[in-house]
N, C-alpha and C. Protein backbone atom coordinates (compact mmCIF):
# COMPACT_ATOMS: atom_id res chain seq x y z
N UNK A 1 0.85 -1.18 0.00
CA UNK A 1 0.00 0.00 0.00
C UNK A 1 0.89 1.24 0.00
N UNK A 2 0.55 2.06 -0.73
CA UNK A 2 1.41 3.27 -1.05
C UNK A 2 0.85 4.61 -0.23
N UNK A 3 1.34 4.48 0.89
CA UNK A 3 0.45 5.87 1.88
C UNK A 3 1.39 6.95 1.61
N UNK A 4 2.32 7.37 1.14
CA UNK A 4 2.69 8.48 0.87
C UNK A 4 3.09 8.86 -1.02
N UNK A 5 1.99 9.09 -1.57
CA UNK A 5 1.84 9.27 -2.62
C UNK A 5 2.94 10.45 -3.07
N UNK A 6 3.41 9.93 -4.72
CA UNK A 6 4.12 10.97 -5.19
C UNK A 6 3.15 12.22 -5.41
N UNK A 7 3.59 13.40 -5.50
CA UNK A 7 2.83 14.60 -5.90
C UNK A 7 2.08 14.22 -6.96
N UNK A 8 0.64 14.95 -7.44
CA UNK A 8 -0.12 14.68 -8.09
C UNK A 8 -0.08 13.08 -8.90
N UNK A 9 0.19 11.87 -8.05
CA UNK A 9 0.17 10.45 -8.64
C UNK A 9 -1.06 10.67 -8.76
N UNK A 10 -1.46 9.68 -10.07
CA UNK A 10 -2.71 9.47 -10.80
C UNK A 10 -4.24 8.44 -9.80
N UNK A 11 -3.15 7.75 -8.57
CA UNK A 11 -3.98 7.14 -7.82
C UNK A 11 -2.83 6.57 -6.87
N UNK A 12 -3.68 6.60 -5.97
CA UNK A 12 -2.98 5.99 -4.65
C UNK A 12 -4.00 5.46 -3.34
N UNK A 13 -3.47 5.23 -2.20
CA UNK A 13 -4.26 4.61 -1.04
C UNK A 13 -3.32 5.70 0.17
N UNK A 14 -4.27 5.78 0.68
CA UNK A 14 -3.72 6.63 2.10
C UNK A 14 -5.11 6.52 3.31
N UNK A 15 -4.12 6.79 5.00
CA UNK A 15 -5.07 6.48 5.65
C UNK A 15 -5.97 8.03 6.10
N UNK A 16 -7.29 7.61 6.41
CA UNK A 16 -8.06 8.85 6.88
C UNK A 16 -7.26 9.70 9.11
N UNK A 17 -7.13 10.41 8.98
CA UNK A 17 -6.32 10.75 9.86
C UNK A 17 -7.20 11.22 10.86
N UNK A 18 -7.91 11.67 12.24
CA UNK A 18 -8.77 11.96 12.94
C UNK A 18 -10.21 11.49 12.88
N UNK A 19 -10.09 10.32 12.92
CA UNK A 19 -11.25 9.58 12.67
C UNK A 19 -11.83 9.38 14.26
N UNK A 20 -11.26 9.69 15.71
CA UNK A 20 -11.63 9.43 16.38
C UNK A 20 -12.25 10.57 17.38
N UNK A 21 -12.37 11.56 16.45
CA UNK A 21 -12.87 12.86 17.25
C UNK A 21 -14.47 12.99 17.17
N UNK A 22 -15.00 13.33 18.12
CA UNK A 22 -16.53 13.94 17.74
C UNK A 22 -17.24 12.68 17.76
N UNK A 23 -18.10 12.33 16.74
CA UNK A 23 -18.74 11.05 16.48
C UNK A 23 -18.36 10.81 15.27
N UNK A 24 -16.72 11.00 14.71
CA UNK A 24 -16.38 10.03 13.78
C UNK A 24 -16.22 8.67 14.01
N UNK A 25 -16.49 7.93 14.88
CA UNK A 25 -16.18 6.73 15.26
C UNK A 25 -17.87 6.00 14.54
N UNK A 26 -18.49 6.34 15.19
CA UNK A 26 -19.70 6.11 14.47
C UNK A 26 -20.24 6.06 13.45
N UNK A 27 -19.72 7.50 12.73
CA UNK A 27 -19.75 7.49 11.02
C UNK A 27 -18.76 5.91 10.43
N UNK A 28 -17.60 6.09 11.11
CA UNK A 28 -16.73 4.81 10.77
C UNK A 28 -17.49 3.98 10.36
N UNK A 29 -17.88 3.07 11.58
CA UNK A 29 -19.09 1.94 11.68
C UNK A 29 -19.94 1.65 10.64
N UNK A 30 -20.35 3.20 10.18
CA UNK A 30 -21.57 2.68 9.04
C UNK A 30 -20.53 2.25 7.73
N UNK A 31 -19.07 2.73 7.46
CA UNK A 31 -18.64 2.58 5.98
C UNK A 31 -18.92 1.07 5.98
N UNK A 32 -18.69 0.61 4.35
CA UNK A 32 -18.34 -0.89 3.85
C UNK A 32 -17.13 -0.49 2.84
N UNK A 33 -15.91 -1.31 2.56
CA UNK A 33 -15.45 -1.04 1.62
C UNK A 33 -15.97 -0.70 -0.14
N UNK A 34 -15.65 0.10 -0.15
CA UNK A 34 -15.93 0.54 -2.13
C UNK A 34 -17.25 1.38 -1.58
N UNK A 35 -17.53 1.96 -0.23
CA UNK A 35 -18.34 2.76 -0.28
C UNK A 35 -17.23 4.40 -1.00
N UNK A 36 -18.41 5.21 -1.64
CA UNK A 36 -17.91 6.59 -2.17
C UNK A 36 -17.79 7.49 -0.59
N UNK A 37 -16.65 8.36 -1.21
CA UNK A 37 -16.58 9.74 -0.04
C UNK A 37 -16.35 10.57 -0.88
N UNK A 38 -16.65 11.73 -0.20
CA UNK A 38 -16.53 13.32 -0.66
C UNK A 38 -15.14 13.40 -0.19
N UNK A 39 -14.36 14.16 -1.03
CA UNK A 39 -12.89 14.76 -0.83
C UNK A 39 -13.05 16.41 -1.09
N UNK A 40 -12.87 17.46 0.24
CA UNK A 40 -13.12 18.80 -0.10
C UNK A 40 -11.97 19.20 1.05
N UNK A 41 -11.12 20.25 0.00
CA UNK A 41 -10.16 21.07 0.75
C UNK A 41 -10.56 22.06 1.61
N UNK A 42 -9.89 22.54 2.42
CA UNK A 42 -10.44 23.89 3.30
C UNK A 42 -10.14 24.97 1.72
N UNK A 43 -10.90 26.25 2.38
CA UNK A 43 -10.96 27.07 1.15
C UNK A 43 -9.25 27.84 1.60
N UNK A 44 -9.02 28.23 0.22
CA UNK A 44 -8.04 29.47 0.29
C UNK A 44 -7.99 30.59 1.76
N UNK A 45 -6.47 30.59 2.08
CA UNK A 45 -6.06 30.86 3.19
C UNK A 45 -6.26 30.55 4.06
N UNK A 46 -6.69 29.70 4.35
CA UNK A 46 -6.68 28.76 4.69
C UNK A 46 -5.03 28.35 5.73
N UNK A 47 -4.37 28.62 7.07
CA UNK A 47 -2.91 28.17 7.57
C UNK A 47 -3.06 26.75 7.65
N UNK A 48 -2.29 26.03 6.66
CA UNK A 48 -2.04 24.56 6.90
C UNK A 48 -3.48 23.97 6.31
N UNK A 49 -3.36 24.00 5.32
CA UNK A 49 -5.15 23.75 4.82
C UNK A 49 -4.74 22.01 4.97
N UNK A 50 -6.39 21.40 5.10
CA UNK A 50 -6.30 20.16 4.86
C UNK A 50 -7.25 19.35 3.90
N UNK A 51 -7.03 18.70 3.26
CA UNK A 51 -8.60 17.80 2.07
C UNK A 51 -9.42 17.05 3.52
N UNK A 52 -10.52 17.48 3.71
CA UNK A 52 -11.51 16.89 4.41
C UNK A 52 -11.94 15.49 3.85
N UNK A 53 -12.36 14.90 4.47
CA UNK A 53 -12.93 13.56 3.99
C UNK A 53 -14.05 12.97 4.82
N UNK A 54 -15.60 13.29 3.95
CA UNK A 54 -16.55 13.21 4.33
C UNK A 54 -17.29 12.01 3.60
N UNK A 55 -17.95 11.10 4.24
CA UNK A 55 -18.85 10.09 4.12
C UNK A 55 -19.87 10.95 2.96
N UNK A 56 -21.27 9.92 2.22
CA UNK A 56 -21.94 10.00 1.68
C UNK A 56 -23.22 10.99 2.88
N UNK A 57 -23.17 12.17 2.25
CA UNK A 57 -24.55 12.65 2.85
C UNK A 57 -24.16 13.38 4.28
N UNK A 58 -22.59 13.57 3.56
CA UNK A 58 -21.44 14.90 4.46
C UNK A 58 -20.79 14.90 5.79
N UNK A 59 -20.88 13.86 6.38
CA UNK A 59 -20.69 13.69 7.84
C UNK A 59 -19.33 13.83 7.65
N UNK A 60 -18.09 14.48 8.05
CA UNK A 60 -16.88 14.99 8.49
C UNK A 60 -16.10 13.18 9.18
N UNK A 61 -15.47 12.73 8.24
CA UNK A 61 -14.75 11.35 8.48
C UNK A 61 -13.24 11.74 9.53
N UNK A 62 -13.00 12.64 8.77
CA UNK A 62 -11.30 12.96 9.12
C UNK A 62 -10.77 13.59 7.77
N UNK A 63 -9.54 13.74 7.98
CA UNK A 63 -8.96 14.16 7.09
C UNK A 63 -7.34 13.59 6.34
N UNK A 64 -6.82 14.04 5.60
CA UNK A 64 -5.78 13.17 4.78
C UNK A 64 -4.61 14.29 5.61
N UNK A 65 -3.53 12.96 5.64
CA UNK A 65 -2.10 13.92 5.99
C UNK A 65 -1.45 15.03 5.38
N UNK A 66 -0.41 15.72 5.92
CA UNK A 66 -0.20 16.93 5.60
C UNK A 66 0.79 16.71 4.34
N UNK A 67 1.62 15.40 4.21
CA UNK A 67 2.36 15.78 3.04
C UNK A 67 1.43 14.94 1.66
N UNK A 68 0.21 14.70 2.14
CA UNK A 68 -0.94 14.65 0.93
C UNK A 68 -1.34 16.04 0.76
N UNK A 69 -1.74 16.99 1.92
CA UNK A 69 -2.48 17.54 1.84
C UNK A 69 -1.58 18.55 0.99
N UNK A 70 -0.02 19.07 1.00
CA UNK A 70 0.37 20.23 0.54
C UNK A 70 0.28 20.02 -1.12
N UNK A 71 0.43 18.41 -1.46
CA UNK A 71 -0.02 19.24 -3.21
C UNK A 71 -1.46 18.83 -3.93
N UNK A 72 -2.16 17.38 -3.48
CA UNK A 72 -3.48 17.79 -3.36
C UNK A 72 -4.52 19.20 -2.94
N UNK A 73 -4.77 19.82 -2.12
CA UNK A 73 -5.23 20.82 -1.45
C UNK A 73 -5.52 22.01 -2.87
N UNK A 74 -3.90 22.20 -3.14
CA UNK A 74 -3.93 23.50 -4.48
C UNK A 74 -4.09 22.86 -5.47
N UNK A 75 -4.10 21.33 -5.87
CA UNK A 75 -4.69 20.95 -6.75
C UNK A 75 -6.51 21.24 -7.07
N UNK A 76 -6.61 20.54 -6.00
CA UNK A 76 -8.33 20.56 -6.05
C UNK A 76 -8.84 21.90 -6.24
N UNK A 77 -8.53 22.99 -5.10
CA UNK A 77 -8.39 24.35 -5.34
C UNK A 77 -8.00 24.63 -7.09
N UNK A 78 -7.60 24.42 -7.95
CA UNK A 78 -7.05 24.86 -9.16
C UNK A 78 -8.47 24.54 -10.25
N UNK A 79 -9.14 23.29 -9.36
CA UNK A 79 -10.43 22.62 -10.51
C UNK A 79 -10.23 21.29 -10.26
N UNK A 80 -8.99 20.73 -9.82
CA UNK A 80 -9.09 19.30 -10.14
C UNK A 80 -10.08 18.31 -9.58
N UNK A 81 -10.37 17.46 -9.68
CA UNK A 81 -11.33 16.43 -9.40
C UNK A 81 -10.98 15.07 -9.07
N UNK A 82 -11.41 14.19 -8.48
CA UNK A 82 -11.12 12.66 -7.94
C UNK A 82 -12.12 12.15 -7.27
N UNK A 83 -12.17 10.64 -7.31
CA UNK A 83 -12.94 10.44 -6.90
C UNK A 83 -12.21 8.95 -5.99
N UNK A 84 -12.90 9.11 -4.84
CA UNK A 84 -12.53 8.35 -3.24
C UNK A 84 -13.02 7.05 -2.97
N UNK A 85 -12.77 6.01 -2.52
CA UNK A 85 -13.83 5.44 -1.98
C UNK A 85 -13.28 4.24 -0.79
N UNK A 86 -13.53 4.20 0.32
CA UNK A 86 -12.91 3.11 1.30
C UNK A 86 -12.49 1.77 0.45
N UNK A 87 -11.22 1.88 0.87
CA UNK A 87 -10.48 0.54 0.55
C UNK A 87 -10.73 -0.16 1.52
N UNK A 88 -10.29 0.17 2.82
CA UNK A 88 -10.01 -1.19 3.68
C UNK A 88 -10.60 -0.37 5.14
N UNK A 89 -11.20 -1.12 6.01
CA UNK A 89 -11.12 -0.80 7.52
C UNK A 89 -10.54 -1.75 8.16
N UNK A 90 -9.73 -1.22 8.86
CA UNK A 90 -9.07 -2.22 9.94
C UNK A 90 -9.55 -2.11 11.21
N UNK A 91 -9.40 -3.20 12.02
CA UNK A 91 -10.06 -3.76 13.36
C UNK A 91 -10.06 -2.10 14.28
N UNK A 92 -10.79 -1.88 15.17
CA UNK A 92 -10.92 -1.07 16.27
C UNK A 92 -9.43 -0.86 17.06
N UNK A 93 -8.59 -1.97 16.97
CA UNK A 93 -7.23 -2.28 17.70
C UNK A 93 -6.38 -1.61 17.00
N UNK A 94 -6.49 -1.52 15.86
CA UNK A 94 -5.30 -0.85 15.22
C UNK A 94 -4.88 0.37 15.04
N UNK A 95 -3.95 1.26 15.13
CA UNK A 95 -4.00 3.05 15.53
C UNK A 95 -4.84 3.73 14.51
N UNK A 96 -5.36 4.80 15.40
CA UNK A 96 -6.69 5.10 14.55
C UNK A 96 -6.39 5.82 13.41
N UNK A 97 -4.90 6.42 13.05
CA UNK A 97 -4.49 7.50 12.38
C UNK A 97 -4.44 6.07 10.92
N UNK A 98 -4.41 4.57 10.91
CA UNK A 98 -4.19 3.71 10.12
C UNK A 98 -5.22 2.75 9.80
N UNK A 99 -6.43 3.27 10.60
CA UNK A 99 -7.73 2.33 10.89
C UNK A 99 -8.72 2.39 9.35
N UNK A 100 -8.87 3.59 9.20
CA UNK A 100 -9.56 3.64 7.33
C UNK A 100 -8.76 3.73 6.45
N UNK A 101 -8.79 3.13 5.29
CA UNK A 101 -7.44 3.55 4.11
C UNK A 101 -8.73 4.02 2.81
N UNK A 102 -8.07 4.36 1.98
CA UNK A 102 -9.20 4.77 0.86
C UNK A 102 -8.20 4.98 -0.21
N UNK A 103 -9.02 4.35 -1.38
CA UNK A 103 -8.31 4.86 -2.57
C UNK A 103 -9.08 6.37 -3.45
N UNK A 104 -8.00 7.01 -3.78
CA UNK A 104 -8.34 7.87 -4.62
C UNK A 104 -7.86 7.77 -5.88
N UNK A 105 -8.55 7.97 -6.67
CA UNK A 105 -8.29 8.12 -8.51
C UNK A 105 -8.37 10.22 -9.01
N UNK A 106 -7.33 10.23 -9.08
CA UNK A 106 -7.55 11.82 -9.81
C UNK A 106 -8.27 11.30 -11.08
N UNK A 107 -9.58 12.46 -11.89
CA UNK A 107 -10.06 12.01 -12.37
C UNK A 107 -10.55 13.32 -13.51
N UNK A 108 -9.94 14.56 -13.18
CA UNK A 108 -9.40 15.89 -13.99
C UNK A 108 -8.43 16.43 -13.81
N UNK A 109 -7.70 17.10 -14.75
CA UNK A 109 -6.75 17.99 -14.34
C UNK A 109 -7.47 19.13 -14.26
N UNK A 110 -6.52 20.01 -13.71
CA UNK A 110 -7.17 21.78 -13.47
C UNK A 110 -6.70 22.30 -14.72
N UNK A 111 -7.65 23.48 -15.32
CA UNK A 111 -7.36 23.77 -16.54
C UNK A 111 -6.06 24.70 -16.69
C-alpha cells in the first residue's frame, strides 16, 4: 500500500487521519469497503489547509495527511477532481491514524 503518494500520482491509497474525534467513530461503523466519499479542501487561506474527507450525505470522516495535503489541497483548489472510496477498515485495535485507508483516482486535471 502506497500511503505516501508521489505529488499529483494518478492514484494511490492513504489512511483517513482523525477519525476518532466527535462522532467520527460512528460514522466509521456505518462505511463498507468501495463505499464513495466526498474529498473537499479547506478554502483558500486557509494556515495549513487540509482535504476533508466526508462520508456519503457529508458527515466529516477525518482528514488526509499533511504531506498529501500540501499538493493535493492547491490541486483541487485549481479545478481538479477525484474520486474516493474506502479501501479497507481495519479492526478497532489498530491506531486510529491507520484504521480507514481509501483509494483515490484523480479524475481531472485543473485547466
Amino acid at each position: 500500500m502506497n500511503t505516501r503518494p508521489a505529488p499529483r500520482a494518478e492514484h494511490f491509497s492513504t489512511a483517513v487521519r482523525g477519525t476518532i474525534f466527535g462522532k467520527r467513530g460512528e460514522i466509521a461503523r456505518r462505511l463498507n469497503p468501495g463505499d464513495s466519499l466526498l474529498l473537499i479542501p479547506d478554502p483558500p487561506g486557509v494556515d495549513d489547509p487540509s482535504v476533508w474527507v466526508h462520508a456519503r450525505g457529508g458527515d466529516v470522516l477525518g482528514h488526509l495527511a499533511p504531506d498529501v495535503n500540501l499538493w493535493l489541497v492547491p490541486w483541487l483548489l485549481a479545478g481538479g477532481r477525484c474520486h474516493a472510496t474506502v479501501a479497507k477498515i481495519n479492526s478497532e485495535d489498530t491506531e486510529s491514524w491507520r484504521r480507514i485507508i481509501i483509494d483515490v483516482r484523480l479524475i481531472a486535471n485543473p485547466a
